[in-house]
N, C-alpha and C. Protein backbone atom coordinates (compact mmCIF):
# COMPACT_ATOMS: atom_id res chain seq x y z
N UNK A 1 -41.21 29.32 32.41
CA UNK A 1 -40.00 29.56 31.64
C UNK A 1 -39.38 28.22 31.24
N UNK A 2 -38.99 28.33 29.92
CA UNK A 2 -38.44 26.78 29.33
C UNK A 2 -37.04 26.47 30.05
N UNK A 3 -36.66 25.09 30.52
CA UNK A 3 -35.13 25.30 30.99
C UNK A 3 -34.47 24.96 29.58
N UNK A 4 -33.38 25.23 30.07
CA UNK A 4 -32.15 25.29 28.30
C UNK A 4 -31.64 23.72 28.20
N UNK A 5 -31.83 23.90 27.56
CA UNK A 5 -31.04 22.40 26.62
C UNK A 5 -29.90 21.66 26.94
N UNK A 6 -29.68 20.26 27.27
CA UNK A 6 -28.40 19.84 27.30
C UNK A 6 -28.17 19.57 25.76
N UNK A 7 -26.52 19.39 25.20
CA UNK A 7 -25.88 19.34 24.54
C UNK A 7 -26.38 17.70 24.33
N UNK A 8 -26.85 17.08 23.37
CA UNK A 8 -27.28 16.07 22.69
C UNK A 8 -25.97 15.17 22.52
N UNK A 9 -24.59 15.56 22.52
CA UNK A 9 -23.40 14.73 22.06
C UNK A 9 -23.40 13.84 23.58
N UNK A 10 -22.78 12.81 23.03
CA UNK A 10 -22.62 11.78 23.95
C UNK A 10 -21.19 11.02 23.76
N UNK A 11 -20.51 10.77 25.31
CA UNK A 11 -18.85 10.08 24.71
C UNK A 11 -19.31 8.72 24.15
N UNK A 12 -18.15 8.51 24.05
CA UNK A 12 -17.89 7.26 22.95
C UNK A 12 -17.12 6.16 24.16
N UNK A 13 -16.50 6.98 25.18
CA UNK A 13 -15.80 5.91 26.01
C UNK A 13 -16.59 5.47 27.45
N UNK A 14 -17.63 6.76 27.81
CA UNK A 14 -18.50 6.46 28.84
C UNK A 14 -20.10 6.35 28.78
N UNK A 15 -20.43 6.89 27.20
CA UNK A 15 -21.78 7.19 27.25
C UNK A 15 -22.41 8.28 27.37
N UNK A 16 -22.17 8.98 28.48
CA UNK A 16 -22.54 9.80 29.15
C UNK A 16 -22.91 11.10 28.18
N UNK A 17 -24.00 11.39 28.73
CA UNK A 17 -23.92 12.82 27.40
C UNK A 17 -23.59 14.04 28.28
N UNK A 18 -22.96 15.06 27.03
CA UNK A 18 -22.45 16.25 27.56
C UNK A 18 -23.51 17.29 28.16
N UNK A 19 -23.00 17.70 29.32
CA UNK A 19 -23.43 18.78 30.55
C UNK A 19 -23.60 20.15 30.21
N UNK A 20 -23.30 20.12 28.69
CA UNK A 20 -22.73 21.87 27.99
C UNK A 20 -24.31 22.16 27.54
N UNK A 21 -24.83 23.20 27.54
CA UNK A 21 -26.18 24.03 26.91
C UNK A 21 -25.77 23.92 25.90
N UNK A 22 -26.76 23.97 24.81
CA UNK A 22 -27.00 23.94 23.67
C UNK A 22 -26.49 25.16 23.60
N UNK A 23 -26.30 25.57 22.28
CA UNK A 23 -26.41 26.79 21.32
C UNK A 23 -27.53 26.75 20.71
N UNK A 24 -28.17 28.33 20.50
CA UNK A 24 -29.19 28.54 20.42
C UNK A 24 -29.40 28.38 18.14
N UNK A 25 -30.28 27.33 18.51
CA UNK A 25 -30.82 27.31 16.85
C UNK A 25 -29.92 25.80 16.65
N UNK A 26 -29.43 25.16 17.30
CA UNK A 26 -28.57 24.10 17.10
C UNK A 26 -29.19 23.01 17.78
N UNK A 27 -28.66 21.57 18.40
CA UNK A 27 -28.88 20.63 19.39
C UNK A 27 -28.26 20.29 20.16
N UNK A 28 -26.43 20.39 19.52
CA UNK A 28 -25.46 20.36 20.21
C UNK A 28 -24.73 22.15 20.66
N UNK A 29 -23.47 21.57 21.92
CA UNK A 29 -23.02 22.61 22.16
C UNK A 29 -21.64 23.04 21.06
N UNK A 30 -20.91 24.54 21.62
CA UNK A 30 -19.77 25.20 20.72
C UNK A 30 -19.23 23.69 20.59
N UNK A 31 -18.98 22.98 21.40
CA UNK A 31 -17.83 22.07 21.64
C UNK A 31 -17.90 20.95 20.70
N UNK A 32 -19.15 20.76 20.35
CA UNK A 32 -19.68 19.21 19.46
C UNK A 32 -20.27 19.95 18.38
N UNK A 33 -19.40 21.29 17.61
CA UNK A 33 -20.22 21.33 16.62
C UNK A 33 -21.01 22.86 16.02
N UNK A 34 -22.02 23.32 16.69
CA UNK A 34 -22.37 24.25 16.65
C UNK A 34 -21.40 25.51 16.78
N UNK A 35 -21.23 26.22 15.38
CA UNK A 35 -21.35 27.34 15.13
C UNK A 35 -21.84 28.47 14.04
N UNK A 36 -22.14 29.26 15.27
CA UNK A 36 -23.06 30.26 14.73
C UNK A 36 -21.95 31.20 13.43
N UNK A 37 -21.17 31.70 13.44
CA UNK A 37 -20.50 32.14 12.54
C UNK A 37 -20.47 31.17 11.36
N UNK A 38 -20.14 30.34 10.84
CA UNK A 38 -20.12 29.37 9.99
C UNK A 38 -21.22 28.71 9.74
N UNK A 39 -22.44 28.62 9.05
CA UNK A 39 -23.73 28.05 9.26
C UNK A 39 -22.95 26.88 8.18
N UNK A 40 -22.75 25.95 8.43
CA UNK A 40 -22.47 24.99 7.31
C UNK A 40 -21.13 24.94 6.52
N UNK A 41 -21.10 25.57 6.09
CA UNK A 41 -19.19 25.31 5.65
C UNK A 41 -19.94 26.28 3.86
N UNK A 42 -19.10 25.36 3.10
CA UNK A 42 -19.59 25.73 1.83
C UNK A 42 -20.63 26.29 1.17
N UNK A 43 -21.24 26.78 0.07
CA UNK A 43 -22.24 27.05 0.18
C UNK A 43 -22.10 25.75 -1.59
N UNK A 44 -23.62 25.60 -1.73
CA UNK A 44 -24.07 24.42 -2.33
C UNK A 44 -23.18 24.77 -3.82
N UNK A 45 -23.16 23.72 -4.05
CA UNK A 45 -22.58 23.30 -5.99
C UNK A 45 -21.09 24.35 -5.78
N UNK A 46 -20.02 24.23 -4.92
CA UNK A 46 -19.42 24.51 -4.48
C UNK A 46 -18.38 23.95 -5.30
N UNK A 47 -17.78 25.10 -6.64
CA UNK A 47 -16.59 23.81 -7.48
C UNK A 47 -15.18 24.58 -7.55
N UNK A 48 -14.72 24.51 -5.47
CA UNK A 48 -14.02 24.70 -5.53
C UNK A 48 -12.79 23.37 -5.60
N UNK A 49 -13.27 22.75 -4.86
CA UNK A 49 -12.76 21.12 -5.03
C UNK A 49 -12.62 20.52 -6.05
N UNK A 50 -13.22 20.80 -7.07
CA UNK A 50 -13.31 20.09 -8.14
C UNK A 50 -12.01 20.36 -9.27
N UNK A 51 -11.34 21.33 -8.84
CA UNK A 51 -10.16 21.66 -10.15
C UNK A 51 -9.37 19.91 -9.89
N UNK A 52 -8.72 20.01 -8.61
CA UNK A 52 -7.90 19.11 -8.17
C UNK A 52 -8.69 17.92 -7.32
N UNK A 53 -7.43 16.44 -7.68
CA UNK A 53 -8.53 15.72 -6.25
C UNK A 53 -9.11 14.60 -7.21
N UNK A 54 -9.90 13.84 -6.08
CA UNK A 54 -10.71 13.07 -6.29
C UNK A 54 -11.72 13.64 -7.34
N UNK A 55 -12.46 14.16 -7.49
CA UNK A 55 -13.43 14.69 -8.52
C UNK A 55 -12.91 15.60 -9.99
N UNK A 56 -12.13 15.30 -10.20
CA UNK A 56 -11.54 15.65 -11.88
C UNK A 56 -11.91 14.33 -12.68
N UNK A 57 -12.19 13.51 -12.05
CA UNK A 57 -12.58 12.93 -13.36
C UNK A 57 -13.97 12.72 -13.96
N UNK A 58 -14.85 14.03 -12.99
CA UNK A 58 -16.42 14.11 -13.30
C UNK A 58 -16.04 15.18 -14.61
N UNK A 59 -14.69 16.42 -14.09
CA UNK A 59 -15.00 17.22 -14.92
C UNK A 59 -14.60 16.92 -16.75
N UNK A 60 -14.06 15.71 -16.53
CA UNK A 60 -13.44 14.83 -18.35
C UNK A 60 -14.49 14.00 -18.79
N UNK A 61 -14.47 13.94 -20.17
CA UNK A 61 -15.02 12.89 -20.58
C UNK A 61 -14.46 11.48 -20.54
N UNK A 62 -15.36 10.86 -21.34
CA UNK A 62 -14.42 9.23 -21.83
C UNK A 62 -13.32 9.51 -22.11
N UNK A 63 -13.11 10.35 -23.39
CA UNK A 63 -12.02 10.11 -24.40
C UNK A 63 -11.01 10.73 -23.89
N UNK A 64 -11.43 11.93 -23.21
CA UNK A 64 -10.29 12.71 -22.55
C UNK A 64 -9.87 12.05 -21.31
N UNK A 65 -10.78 11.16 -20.82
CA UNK A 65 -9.90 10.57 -19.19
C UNK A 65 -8.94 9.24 -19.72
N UNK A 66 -9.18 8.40 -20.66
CA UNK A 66 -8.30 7.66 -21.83
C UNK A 66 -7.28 8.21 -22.04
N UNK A 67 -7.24 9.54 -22.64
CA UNK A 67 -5.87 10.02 -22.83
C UNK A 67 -5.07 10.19 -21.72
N UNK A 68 -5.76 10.99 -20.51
CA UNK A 68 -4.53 11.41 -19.64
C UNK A 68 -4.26 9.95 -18.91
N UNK A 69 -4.59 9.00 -19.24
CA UNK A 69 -4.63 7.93 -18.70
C UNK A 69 -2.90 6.93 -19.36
N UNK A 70 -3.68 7.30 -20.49
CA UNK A 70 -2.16 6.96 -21.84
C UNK A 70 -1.16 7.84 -21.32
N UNK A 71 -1.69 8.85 -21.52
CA UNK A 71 -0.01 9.66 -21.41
C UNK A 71 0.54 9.59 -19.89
N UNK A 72 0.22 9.57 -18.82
CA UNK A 72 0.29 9.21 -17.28
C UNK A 72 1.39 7.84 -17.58
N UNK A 73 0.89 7.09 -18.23
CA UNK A 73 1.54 5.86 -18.82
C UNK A 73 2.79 5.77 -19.26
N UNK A 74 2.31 6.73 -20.43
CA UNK A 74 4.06 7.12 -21.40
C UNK A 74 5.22 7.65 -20.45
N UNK A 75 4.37 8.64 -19.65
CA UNK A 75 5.39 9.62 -19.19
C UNK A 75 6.28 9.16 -18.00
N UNK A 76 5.37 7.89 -17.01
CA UNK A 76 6.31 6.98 -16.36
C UNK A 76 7.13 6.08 -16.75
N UNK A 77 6.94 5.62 -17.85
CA UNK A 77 7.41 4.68 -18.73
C UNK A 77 8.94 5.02 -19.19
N UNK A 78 9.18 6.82 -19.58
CA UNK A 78 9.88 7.34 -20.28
C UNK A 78 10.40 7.62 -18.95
N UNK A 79 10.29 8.13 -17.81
CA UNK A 79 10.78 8.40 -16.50
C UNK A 79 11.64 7.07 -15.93
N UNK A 80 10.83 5.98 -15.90
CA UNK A 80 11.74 4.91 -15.75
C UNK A 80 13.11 4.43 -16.86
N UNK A 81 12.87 5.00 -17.83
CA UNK A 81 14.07 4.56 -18.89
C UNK A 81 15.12 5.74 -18.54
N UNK A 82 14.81 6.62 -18.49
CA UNK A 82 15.75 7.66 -18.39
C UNK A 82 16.20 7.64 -16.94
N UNK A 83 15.45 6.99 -15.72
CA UNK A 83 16.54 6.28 -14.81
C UNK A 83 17.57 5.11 -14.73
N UNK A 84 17.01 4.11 -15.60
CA UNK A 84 17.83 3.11 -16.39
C UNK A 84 19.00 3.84 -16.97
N UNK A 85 18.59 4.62 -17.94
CA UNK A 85 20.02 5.09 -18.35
C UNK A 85 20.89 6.00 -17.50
N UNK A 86 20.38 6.05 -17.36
CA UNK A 86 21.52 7.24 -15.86
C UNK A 86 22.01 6.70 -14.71
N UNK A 87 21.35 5.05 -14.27
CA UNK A 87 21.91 4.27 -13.54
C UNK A 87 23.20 3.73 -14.04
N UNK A 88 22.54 3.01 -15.52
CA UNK A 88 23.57 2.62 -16.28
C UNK A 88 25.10 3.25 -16.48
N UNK A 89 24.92 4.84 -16.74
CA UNK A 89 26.35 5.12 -17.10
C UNK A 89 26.90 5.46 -15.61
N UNK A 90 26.20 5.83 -14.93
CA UNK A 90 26.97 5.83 -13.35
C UNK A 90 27.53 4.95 -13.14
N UNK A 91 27.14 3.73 -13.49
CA UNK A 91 27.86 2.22 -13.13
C UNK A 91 29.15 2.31 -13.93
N UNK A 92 28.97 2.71 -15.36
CA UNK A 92 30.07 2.77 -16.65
C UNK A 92 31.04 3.08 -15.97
N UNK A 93 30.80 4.55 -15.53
CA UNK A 93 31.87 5.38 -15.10
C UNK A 93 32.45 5.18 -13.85
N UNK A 94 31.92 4.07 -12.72
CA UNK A 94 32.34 3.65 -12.09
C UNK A 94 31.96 4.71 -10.81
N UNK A 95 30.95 5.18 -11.01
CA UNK A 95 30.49 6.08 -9.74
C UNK A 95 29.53 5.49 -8.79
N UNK A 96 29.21 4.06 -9.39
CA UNK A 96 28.43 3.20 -8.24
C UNK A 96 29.58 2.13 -8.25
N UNK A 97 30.16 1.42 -6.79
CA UNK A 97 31.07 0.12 -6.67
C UNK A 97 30.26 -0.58 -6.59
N UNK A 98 30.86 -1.57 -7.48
CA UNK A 98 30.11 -2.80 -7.74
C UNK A 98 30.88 -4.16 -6.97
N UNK A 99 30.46 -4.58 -6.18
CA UNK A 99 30.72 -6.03 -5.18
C UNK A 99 31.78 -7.06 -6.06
N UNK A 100 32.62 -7.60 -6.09
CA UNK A 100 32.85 -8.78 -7.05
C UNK A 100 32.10 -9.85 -6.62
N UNK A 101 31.83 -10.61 -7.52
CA UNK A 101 30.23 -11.91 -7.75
C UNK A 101 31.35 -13.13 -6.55
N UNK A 102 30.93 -13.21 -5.27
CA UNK A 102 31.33 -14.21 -4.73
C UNK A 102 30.90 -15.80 -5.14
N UNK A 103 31.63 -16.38 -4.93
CA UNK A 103 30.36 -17.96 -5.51
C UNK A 103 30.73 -18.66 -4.20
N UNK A 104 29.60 -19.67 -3.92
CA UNK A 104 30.02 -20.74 -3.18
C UNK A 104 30.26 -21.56 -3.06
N UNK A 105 31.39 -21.96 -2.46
CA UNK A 105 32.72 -23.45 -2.91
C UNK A 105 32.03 -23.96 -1.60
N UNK A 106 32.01 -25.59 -1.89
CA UNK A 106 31.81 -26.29 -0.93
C UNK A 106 33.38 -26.92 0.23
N UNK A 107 33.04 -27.01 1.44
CA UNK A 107 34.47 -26.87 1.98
C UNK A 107 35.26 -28.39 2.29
């Protein structure tokens, strides 16, 4: 009769490899990995990731990753002015205090 398998994972702080049986069809144990309900995660060409994220810019071309590139541009650009101006009249109106400009006199 074959004896069963130790668990192939090994620590990282002692070495030592784990005491746990394998799972059957695996190398490692539940604990490092193996499970049987889940064979793998995803199943292949998987484009659920792909709407959002790192990988949108496989799904654009040149011209189209240029544009959202421009307008990303404009639209901070126009975001920063329209905080400029809204800083600005807060100050107008005196809803931010402003310090009076000390100078320094020698004594």
């Amino acid at each position: 009769m074959d004896q069963p398998q130790k668990c192939r994972a090994k620590s990282k702080g002692t070495g030592k490899q784990c005491q746990r049986f394998v799972t059957p069809g695996y190398n490692v144990c539940y604990y490092h990995g193996a499970n049987p309900g889940n064979h793998g995660g995803a199943p292949r060409g998987n484009k659920n990731a792909l709407k959002y994220g790192a990988y949108v810019n496989k799904l654009l071309n040149e011209a189209e990753r240029s544009v959202s590139i421009q307008e990303k541009a404009k639209i901070d650009y126009l975001k920063q002015m329209e905080a400029a101006a809204v800083f600005s009249r807060r100050l107008l109106m005196g809803f931010i205090p402003v310090k009076p400009l000390q100078v320094w006199q020698p004594q």
